[in-house]
Protein backbone atom coordinates (compact mmCIF):
# COMPACT_ATOMS: atom_id res chain seq x y z
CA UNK A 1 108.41 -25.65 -311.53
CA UNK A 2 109.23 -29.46 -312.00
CA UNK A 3 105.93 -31.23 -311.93
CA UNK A 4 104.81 -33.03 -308.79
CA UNK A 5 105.70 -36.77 -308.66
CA UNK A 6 102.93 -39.03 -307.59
CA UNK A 7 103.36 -41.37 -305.17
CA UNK A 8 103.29 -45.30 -306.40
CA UNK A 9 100.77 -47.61 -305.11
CA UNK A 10 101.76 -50.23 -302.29
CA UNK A 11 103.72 -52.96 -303.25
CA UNK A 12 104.41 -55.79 -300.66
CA UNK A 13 107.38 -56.83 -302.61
CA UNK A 14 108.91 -53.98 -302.00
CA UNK A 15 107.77 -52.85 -299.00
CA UNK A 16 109.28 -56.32 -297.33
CA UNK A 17 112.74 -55.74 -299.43
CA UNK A 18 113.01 -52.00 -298.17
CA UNK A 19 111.90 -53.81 -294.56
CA UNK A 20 114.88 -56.12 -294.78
CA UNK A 21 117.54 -53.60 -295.25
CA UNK A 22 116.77 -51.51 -292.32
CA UNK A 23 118.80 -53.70 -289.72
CA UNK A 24 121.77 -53.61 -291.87
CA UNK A 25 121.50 -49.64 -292.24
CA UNK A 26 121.25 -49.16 -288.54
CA UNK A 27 124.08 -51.58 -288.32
CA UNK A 28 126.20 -49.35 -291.11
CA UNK A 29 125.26 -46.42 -289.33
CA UNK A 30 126.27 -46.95 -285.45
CA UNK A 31 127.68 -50.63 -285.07
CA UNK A 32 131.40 -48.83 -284.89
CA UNK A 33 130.14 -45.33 -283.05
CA UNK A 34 131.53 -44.23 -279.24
CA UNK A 35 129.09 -43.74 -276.92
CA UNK A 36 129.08 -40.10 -277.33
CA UNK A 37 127.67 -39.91 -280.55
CA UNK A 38 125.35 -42.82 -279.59
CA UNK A 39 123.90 -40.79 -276.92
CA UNK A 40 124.05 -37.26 -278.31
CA UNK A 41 120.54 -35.68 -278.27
CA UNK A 42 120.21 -32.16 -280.52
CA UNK A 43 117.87 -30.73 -277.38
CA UNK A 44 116.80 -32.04 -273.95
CA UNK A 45 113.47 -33.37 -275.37
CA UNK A 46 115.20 -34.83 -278.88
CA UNK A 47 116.02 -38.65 -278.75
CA UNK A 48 119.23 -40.44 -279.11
CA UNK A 49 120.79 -42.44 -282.03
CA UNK A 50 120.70 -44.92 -279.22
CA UNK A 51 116.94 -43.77 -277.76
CA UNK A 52 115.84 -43.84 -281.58
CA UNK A 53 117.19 -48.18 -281.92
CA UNK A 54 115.49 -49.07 -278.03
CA UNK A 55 111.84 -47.24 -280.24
CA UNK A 56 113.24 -49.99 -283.57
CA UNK A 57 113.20 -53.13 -281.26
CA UNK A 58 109.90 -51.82 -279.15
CA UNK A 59 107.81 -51.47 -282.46
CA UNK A 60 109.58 -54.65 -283.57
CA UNK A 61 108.30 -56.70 -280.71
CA UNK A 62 105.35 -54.68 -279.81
CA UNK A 63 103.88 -52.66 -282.69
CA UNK A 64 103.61 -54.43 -286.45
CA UNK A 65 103.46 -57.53 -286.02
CA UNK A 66 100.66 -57.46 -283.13
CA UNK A 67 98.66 -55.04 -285.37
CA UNK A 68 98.70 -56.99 -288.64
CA UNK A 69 97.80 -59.86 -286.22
CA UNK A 70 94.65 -57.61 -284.77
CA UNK A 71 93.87 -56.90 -288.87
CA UNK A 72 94.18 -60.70 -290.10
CA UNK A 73 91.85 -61.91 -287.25
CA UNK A 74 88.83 -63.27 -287.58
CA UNK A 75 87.29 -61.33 -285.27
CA UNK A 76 84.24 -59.44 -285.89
CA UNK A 77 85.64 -56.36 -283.88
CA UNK A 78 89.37 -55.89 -284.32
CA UNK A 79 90.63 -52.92 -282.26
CA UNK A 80 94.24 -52.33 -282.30
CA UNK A 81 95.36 -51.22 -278.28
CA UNK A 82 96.98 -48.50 -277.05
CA UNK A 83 100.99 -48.01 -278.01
CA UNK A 84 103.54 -46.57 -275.75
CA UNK A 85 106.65 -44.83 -278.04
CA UNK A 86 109.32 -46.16 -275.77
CA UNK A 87 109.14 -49.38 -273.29
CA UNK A 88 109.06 -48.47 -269.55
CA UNK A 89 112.49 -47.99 -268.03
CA UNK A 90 114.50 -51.04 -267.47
CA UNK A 91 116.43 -53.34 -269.51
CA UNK A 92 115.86 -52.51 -273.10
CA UNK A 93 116.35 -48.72 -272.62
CA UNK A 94 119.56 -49.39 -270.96
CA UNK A 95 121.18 -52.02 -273.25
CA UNK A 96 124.19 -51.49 -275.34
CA UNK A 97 124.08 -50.87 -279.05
CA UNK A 98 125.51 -54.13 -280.58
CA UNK A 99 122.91 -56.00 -277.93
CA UNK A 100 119.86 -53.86 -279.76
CA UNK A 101 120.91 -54.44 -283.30
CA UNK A 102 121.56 -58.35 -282.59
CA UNK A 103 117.82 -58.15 -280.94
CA UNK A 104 116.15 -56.04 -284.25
CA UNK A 105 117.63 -57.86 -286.75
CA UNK A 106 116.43 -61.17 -284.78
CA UNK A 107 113.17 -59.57 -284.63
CA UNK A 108 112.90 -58.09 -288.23
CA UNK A 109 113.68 -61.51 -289.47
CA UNK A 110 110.80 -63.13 -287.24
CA UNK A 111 108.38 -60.29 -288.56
CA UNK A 112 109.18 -60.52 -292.01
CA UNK A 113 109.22 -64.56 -291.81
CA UNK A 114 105.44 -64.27 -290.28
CA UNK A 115 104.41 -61.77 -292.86
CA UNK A 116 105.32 -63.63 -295.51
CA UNK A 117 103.90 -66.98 -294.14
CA UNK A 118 100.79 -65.34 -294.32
CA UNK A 119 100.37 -65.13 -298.20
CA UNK A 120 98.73 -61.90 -298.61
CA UNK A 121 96.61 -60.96 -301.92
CA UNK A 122 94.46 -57.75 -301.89
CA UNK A 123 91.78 -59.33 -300.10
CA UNK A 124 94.09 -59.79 -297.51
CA UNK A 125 95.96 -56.12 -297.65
CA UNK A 126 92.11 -54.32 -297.76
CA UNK A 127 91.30 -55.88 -294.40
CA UNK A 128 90.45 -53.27 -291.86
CA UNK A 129 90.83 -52.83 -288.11
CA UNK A 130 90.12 -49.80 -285.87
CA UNK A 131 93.22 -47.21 -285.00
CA UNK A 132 92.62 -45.77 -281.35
CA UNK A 133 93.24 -42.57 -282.78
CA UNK A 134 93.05 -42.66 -286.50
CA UNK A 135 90.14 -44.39 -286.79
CA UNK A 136 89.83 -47.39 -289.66
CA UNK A 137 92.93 -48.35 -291.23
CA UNK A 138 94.12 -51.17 -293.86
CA UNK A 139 96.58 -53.44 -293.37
CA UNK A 140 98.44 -52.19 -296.61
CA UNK A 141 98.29 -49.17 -294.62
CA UNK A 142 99.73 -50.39 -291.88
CA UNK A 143 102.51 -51.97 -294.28
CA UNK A 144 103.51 -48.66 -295.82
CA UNK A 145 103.29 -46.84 -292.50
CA UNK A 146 105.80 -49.62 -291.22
CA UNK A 147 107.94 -48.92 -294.52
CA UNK A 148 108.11 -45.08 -294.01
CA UNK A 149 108.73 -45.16 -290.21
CA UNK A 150 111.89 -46.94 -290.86
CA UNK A 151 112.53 -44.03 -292.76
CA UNK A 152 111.65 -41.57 -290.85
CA UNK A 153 113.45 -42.70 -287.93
CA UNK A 154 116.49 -43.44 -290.22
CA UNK A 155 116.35 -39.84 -291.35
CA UNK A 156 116.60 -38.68 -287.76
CA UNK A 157 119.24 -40.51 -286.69
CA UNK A 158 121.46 -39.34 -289.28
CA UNK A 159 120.38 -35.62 -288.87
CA UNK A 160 121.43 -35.96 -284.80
CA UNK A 161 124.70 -37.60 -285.70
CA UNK A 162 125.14 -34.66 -288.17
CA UNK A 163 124.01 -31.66 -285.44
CA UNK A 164 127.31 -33.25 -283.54
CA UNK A 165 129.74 -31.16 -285.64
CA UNK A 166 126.90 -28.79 -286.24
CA UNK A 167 129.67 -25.54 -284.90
CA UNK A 168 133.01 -27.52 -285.91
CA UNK A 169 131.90 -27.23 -290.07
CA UNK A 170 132.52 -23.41 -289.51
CA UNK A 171 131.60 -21.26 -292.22
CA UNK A 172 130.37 -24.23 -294.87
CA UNK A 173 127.30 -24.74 -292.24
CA UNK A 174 125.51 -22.16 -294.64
CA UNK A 175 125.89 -25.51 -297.00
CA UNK A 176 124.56 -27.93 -294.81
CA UNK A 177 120.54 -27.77 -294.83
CA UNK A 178 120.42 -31.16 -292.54
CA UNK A 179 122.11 -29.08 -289.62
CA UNK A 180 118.56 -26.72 -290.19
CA UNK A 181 115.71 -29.41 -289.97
């Protein structure tokens, strides 16, 4: 058995590069896709490709940036509110896919402009602020999380747009471990 790999510590560096590329993947990915695949969900209860981008420019506008805000304060009690997953019905959840991508790469670049205007050191990244369900987090916590989500939402738009043809890859579907998560 290979041994386990240990995770690296937080780097902002890298955490803003990896930050920077996510418009351009979602971009890559479903810029050039028909609405069908856009709109495919796995199950009734599974997001979208399309679903999955309105969550990208929701967190963009109403998620990081707002929390690192909350953790940077200087006040003496910083309390992050309440987050919904998806805005409430209306525009956003019904606009088109080039409209969403224009709107989270606008907002990535805002985010990523304020983050970096803010000069952050350790003291900075150790600041704390109280999760309304996990309790005390860091801002470099809050960084990485931001990091990973991209990935993890990445990751499940590609594994919906691969369930599409899920039947048509006939017998090599024994092949395919994506078409089993």
């Amino acid at each position: 058995m290979p041994p386990m790999i240990e995770s690296d510590p937080f780097r902002l560096e890298e955490a803003l590069a990896s930050l920077a590329e996510t418009p351009r993947v979602l971009s890559s990915l479903l810029g050039n896709l028909p609405d069908s695949w856009l709109h495919f969900q796995e199950d009734p209860e599974a997001w979208s490709p399309h679903t999955v981008l309105v969550h990208f420019v929701h967190n963009e506008r109403s998620n990081w940036i707002p929390r690192a805000r909350v953790v940077l304060s200087q006040e003496a009690v910083r309390k992050f509110p309440p987050f919904q997953q998806l805005p409430a019905e209306g525009k956003l959840m019904e606009a088109g896919v080039p409209e969403l991508l224009a709107e989270f790469t606008r907002l990535r670049q805002e985010s990523l402009s304020f983050i970096g205007s803010q000069h952050l050191g350790p003291a900075q990244l150790a600041r704390e602020a109280e999760h309304p369900s996990l309790g005390t987090v860091k801002l470099a916590n809050l960084l990485a999380t931001w990091v990973v989500h991209d990935f993890n939402h990445l990751h499940q738009i590609v594994k919906t747009l691969a369930k599409r043809y899920q039947v048509s890859v006939g017998p090599w579907r024994q092949y395919l471990g994506i078409l089993d998560l």
